[in-house]
Protein backbone atom coordinates (compact mmCIF):
# COMPACT_ATOMS: atom_id res chain seq x y z
CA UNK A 1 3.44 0.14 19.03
CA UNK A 2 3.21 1.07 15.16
CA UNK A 3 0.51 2.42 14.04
CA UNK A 4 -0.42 2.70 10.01
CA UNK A 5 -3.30 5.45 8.83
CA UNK A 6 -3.77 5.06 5.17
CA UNK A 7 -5.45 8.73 3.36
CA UNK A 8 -6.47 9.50 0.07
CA UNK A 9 -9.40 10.27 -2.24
CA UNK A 10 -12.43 7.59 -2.00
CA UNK A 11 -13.32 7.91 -5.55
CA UNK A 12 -10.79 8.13 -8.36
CA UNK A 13 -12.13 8.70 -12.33
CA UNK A 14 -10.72 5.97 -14.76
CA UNK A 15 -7.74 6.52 -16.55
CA UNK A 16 -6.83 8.35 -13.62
CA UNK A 17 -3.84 7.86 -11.25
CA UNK A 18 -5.16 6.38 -7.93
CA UNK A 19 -2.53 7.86 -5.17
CA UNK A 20 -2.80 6.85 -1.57
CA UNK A 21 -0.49 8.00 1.82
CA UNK A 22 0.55 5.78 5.19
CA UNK A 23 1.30 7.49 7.59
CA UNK A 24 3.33 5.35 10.35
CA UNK A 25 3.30 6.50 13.88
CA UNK A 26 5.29 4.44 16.76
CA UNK A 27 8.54 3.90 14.62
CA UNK A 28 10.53 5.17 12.16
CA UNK A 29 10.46 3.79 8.40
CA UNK A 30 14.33 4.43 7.61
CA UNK A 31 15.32 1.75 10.26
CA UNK A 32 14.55 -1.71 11.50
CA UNK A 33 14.30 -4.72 8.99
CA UNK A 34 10.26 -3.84 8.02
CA UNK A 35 8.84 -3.83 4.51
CA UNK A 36 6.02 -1.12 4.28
CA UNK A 37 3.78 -2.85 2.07
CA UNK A 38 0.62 -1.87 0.26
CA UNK A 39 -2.16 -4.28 -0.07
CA UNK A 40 -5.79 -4.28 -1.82
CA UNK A 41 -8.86 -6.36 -1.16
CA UNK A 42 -11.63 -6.27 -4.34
CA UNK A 43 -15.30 -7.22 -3.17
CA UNK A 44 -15.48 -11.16 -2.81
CA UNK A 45 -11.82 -11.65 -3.15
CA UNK A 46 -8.56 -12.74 -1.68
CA UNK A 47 -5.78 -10.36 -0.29
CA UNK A 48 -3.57 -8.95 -3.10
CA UNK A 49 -0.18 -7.59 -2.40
CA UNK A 50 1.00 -4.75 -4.80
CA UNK A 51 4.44 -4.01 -3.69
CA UNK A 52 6.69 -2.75 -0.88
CA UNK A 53 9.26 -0.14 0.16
CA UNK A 54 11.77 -1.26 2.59
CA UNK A 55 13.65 0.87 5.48
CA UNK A 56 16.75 2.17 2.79
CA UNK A 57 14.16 2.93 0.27
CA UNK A 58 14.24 -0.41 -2.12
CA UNK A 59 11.08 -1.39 -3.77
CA UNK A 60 9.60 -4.28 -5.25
CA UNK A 61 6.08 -4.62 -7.02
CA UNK A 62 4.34 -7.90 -7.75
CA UNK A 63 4.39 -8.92 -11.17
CA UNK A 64 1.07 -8.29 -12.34
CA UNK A 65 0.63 -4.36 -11.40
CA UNK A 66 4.31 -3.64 -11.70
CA UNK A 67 3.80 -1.38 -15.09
CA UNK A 68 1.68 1.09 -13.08
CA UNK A 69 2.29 0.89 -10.13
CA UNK A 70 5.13 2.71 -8.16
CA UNK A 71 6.00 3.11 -3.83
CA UNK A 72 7.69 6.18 -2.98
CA UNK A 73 8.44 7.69 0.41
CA UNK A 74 8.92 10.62 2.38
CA UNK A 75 10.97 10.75 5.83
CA UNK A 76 10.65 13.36 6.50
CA UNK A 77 6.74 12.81 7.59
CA UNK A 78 7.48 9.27 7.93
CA UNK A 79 4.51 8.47 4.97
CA UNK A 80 4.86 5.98 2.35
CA UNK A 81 2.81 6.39 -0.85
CA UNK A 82 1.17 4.30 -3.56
CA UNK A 83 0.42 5.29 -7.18
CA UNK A 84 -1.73 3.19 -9.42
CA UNK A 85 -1.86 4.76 -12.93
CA UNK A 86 -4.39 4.30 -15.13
CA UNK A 87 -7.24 2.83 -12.90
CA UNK A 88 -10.21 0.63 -14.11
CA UNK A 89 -12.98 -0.26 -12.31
CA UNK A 90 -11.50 -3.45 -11.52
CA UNK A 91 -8.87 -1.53 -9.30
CA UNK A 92 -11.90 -0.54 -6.99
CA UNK A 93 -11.19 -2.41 -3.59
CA UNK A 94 -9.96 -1.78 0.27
CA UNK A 95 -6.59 -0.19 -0.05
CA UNK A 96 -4.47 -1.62 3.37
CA UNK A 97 -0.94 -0.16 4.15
CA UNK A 98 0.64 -2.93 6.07
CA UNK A 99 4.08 -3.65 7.52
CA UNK A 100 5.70 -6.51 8.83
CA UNK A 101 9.90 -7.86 9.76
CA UNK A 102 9.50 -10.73 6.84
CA UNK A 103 8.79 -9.69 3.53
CA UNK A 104 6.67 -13.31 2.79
CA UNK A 105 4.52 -12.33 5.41
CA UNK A 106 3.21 -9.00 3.43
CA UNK A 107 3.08 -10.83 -0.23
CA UNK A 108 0.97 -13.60 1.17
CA UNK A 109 -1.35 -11.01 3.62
CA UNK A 110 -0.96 -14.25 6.43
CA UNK A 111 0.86 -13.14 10.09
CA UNK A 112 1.31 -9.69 9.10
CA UNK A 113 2.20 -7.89 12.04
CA UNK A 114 0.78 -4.07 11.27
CA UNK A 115 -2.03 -2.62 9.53
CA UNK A 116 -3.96 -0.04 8.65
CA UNK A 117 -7.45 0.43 8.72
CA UNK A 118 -8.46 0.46 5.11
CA UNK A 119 -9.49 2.83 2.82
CA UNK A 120 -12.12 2.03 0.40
CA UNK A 121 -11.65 3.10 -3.24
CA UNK A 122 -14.09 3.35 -5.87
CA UNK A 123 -12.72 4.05 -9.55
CA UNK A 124 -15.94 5.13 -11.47
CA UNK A 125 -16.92 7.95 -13.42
């Protein structure tokens, strides 16, 4: 079974970069067909992918965060990471590290097979 554990600072300044780490446990990011996926929920709103990392290290970022945001990993702790530069207020939400065998599945948030708990960040100064 796959388990996802998102860390990283609760409060981030703005301007700052806002950098968060999955850890995976049950299965290995470097094989299989899974997209690691990071997703964000704002108070009162919808499910809103930011971008994933596949299993030979490809990423892809959705269009609207794609100039500051960036998906890196490391094997060799089996963590995937998220960096959001210059954070506003309005990047303040529940931060989700999520993984699933069809990529739709994490851009639209529905049938996703793995999550994470959450992690609530608050960009404020």
């Amino acid at each position: 079974q796959v388990q996802l554990q998102e860390s990283g600072p609760g409060l981030v300044k703005p301007s700052q970069t806002l950098s968060l780490t999955c850890t995976v446990s049950g299965g290995s990011i470097t094989i299989g067909n899974y997209a690691w996926s990071w997703i964000r929920q704002s108070s009162g709103k919808g499910l809103e992918w930011m971008g994933l990392i596949t299993y030979d290290g490809s990423t892809y970022y959705s269009p609207s965060l794609k100039s500051r945001t960036s998906i890196s990993r490391d094997t060799s702790k089996n963590q995937f990471s998220l960096q959001l530069s210059s954070a506003t207020p309005e990047d303040t939400a529940v931060y989700y590290c999520a993984a699933d065998s069809k990529r739709a599945r994490v851009v639209s948030g529905e049938g996703v097979a793995y999550w994470g708990q959450g992690t609530q960040v608050t960009v404020s100064s």
